[in-house]
Protein backbone atom coordinates (compact mmCIF):
# COMPACT_ATOMS: atom_id res chain seq x y z
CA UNK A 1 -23.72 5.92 30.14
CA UNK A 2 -23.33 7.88 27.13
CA UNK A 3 -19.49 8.66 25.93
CA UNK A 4 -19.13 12.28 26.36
CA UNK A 5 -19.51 11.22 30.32
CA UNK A 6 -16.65 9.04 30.65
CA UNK A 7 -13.82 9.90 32.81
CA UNK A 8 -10.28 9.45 30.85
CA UNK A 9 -9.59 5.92 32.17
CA UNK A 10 -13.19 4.80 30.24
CA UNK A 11 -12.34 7.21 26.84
CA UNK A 12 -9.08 5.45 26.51
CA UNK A 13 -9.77 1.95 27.30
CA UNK A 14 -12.74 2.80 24.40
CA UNK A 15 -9.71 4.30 22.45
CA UNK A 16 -6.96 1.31 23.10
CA UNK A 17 -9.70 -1.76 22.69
CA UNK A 18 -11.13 -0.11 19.09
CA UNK A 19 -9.91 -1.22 15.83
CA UNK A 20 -11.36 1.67 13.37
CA UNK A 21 -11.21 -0.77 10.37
CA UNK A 22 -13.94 -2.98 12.05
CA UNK A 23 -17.60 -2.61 12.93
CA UNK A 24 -17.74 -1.36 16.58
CA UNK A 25 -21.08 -3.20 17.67
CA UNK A 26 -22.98 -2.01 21.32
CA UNK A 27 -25.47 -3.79 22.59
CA UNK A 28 -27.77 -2.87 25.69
CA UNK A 29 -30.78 -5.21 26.73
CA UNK A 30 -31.98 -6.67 29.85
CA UNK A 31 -30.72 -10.18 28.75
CA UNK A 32 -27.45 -8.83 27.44
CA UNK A 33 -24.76 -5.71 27.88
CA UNK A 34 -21.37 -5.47 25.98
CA UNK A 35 -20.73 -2.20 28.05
CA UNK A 36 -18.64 0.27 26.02
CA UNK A 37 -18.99 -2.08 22.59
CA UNK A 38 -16.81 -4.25 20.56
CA UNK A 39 -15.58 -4.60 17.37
CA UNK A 40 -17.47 -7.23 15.12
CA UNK A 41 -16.44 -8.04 11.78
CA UNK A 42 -18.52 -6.52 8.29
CA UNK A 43 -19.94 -10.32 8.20
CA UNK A 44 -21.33 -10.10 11.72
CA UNK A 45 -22.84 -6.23 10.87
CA UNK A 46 -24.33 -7.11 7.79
CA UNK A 47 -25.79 -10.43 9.83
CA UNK A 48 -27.16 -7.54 12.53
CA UNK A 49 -28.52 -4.62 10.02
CA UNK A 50 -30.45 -8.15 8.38
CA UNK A 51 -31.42 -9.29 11.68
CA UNK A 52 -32.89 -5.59 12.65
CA UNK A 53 -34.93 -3.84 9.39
CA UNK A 54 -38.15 -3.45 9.76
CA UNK A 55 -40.77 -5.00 10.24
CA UNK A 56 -38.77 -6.53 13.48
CA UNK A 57 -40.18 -9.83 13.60
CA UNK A 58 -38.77 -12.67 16.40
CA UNK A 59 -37.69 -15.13 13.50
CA UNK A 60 -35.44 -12.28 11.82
CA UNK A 61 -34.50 -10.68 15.29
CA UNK A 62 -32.81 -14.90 16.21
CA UNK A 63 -30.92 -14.91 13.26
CA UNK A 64 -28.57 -12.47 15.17
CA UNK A 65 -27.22 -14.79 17.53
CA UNK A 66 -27.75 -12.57 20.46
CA UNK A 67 -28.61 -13.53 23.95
CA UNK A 68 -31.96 -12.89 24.76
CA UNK A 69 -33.19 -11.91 21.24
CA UNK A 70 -33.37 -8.49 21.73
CA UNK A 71 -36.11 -9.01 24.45
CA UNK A 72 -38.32 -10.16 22.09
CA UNK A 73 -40.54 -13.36 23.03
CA UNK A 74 -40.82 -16.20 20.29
CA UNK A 75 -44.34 -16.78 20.58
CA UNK A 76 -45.67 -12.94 20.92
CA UNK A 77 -43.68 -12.05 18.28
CA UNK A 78 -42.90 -8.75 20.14
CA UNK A 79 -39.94 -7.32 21.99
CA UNK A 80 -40.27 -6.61 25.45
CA UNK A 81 -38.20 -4.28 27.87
CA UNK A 82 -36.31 -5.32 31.14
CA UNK A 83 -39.00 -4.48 33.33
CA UNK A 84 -41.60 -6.83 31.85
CA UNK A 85 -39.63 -10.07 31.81
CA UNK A 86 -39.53 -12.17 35.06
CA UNK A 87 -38.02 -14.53 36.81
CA UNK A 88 -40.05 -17.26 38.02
CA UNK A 89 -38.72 -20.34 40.37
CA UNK A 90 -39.90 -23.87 40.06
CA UNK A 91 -40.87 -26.29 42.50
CA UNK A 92 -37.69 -27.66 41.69
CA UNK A 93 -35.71 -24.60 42.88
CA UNK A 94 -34.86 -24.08 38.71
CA UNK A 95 -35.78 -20.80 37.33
CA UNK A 96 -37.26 -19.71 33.78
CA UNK A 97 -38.20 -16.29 32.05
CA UNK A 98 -41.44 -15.41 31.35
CA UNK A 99 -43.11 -12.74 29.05
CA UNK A 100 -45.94 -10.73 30.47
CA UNK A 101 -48.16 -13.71 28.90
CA UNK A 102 -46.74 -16.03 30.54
CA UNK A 103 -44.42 -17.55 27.57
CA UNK A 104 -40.95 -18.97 28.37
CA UNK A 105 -37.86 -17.33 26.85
């Protein structure tokens, strides 16, 4: 939900949680949600902006540290949304990720 929808409670938790000297740092995926954002230090946004110029490869996307890896699988080399990851249970009742290919996260 985008911020100009937020009721007043939201806009001034937002307000009360953010330091404006710091990186504020949101993060969406389908492994991963921070919800409104947080603040990250200019070491942790550099790290990010690195970890996200193009070409977006897996190997540079890791280096961020985030959960899931931005959806993208190691061994396509290629992000992929929400909808095409899936949960698979073994034969042992444990469950994995998969890609559309069939590669575990």
């Amino acid at each position: 939900m985008s911020m100009p929808r937020w009721d007043a409670r939201r806009r001034s938790a937002y307000a009360a949680s953010r330091n404006p000297s710091l990186w504020w740092f949101t993060v969406e995926s389908e492994a991963y949600a921070n919800g409104a954002g947080e603040n990250v230090s200019a070491e942790d946004a550099d790290r990010y902006r690195r970890a996200f110029r193009y070409p977006r490869t897996f190997a540079r996307v890791h280096t961020a540290g985030l959960k899931g890896n931005a959806g993208f699988c190691a061994q396509c080399d290629v992000p992929y949304c929400g909808r095409h990851w899936r949960h698979q249970e073994t034969a042992t009742g444990e469950g994995t990720t998969l890609c559309p290919l069939g590669h575990r996260r």
